[in-house]
Protein backbone atom coordinates (compact mmCIF):
# COMPACT_ATOMS: atom_id res chain seq x y z
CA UNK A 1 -1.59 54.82 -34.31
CA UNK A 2 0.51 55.82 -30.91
CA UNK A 3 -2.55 57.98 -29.99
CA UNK A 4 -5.12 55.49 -30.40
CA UNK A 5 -2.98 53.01 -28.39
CA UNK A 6 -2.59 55.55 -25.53
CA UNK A 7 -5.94 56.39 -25.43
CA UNK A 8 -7.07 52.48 -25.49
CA UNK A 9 -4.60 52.01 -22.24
CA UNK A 10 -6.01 55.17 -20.53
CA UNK A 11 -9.20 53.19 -20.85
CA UNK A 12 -8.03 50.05 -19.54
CA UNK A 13 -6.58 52.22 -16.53
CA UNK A 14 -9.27 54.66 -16.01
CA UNK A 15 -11.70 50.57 -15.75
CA UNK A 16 -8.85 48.55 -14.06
CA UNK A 17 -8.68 51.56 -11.22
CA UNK A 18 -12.66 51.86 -10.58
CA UNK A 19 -13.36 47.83 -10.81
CA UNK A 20 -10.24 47.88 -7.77
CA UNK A 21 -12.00 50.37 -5.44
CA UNK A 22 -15.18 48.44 -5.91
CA UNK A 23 -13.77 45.17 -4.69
CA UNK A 24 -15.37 44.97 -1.25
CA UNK A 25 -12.01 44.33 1.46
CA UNK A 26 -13.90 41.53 3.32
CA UNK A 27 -15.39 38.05 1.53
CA UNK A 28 -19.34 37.92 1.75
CA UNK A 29 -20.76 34.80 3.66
CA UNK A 30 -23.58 33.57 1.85
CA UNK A 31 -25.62 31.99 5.14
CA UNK A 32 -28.39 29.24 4.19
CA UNK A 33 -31.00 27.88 5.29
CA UNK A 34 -30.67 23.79 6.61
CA UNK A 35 -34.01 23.05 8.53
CA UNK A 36 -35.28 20.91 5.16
CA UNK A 37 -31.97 19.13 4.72
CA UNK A 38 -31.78 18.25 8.24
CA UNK A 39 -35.32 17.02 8.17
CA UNK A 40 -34.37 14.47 5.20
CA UNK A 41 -31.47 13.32 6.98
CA UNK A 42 -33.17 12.47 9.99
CA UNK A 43 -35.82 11.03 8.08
CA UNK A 44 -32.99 8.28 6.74
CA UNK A 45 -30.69 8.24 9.64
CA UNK A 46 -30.93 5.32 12.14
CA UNK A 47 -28.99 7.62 14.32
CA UNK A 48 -30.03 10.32 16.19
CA UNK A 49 -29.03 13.46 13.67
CA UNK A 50 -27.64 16.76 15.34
CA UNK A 51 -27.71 20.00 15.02
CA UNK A 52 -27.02 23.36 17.12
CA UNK A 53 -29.83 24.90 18.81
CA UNK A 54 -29.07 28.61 20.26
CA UNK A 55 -26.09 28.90 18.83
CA UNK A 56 -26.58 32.74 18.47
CA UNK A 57 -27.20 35.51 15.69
CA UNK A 58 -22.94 35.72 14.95
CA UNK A 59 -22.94 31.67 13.55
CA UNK A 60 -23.95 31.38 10.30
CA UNK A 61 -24.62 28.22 8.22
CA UNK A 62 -22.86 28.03 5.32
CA UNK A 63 -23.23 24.59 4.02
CA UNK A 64 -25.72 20.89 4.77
CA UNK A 65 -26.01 17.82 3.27
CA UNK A 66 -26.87 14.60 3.54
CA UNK A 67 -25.39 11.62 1.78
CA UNK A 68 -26.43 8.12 1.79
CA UNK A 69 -23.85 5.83 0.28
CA UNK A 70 -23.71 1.79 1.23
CA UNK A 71 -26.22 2.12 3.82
CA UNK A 72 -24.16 4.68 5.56
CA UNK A 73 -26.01 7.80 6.10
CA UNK A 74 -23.38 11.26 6.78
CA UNK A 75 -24.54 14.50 8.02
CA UNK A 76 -22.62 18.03 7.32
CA UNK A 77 -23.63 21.40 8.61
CA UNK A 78 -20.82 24.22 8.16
CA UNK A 79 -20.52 27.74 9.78
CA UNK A 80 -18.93 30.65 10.10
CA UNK A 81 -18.03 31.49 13.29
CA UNK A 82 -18.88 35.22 14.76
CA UNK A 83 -14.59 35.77 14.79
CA UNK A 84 -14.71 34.50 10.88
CA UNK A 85 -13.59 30.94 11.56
CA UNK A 86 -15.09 27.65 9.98
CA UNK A 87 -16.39 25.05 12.11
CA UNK A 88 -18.49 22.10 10.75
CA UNK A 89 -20.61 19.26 12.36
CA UNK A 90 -19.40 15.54 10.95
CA UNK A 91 -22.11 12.65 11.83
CA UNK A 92 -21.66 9.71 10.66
CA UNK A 93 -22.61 5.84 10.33
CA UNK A 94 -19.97 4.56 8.52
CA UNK A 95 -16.53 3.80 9.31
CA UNK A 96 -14.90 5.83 11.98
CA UNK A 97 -11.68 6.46 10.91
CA UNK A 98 -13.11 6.82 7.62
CA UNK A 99 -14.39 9.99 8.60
CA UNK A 100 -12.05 11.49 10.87
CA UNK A 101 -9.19 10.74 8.43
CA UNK A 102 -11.51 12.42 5.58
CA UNK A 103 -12.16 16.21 7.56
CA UNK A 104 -8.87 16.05 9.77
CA UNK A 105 -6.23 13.18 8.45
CA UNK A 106 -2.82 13.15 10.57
CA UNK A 107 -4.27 14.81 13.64
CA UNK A 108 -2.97 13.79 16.93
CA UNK A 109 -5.08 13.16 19.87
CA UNK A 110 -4.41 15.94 22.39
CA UNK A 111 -6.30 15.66 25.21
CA UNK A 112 -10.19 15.17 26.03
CA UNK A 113 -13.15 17.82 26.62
CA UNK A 114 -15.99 17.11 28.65
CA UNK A 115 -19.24 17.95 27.21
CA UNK A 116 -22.03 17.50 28.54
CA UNK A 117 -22.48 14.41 29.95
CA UNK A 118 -19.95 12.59 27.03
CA UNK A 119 -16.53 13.18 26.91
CA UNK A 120 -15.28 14.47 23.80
CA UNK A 121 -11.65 13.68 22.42
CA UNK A 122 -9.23 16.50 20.80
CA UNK A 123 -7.45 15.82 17.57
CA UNK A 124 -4.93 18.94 16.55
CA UNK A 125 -2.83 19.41 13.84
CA UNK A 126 -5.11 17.81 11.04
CA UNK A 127 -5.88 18.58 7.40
CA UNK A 128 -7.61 19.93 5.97
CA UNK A 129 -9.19 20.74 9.27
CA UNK A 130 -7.03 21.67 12.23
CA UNK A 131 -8.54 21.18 15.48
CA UNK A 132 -11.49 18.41 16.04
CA UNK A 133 -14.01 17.36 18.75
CA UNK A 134 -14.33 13.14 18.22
CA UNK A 135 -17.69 11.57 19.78
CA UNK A 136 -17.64 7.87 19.54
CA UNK A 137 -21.12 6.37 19.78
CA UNK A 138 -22.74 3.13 19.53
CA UNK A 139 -22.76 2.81 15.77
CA UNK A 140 -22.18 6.30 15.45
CA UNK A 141 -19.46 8.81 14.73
CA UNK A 142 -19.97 12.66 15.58
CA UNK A 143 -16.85 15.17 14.78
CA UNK A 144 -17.04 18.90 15.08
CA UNK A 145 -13.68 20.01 13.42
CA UNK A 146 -12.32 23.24 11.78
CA UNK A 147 -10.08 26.19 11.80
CA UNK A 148 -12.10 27.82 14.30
CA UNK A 149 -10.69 27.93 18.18
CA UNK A 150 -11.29 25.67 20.54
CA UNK A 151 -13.53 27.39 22.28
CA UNK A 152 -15.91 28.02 19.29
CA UNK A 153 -15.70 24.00 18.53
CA UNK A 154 -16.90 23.34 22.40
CA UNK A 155 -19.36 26.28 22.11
CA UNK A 156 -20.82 24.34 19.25
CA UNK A 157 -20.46 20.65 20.23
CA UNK A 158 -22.08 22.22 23.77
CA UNK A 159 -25.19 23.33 21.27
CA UNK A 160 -25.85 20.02 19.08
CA UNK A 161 -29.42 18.37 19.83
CA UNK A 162 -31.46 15.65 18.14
CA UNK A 163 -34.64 18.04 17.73
């Protein structure tokens, strides 16, 4: 009975040791595809929908929806950034603090960015997200938030279009 025992645990080893090396060290991204999402969206929206154009080969989308709920229509696009960060774009027609509080509740407003010809205003220290871009529109709330640096959340605000 001792024998078969130690052979079953040299078994368990001998599997516990190869399925270990074959863990890959880094998580995969699974990128996706968000043309036909955005489409719908913008087909709904009575706001002008973004999303990035020329962002570059490193971003990759990770995650887009749509959601109409109480005549508010929401947009979400997330990405990996090309230094592994996340970064998302937040559009919105609902309530504004609604959805700042929802992607980056207790951040502070640090400062302002000018982007293009709008001026942008930083939130820090948020959660779940950390950093966020705020664009107040008429009717219209756009946020690009995440854990990704400031420089990739202007690089991406800088990139959002209507078509």
């Amino acid at each position: 009975m001792v024998l078969s025992l130690a052979v079953v645990l040299g078994v368990v080893a001998v599997v516990l040791l190869v399925g270990m090396r074959d863990q890959p060290s880094e998580q995969v991204v699974r990128e996706i595809g968000y043309t036909a999402q955005l489409a719908q969206t913008r087909e709904v929206a009575s706001y002008d929908v973004l999303a990035p154009v020329g962002l570059g080969t490193g971003w990759k989308a990770t995650s887009a929806r749509g959601l109409t709920a109480d005549g508010d229509v929401t947009w979400h696009l997330g990405f990996v950034t090309p230094d592994g960060h996340y970064a998302e774009v937040e559009q919105s027609d609902g309530p504004r603090a609604g959805l700042v509080n929802q992607h980056a509740e207790g951040a502070q407003i640090v400062g302002s960015e000018p982007i293009g010809s709008s001026r942008w205003q930083r939130l820090d220290g948020g959660k779940p997200e950390r950093r966020a871009l705020v664009l107040r529109g008429d009717g219209v709330t756009t946020m690009v938030a995440g854990s990704a640096t400031w420089a990739e959340l202007i690089a991406l605000a800088t990139a959002l279009r209507s078509s």
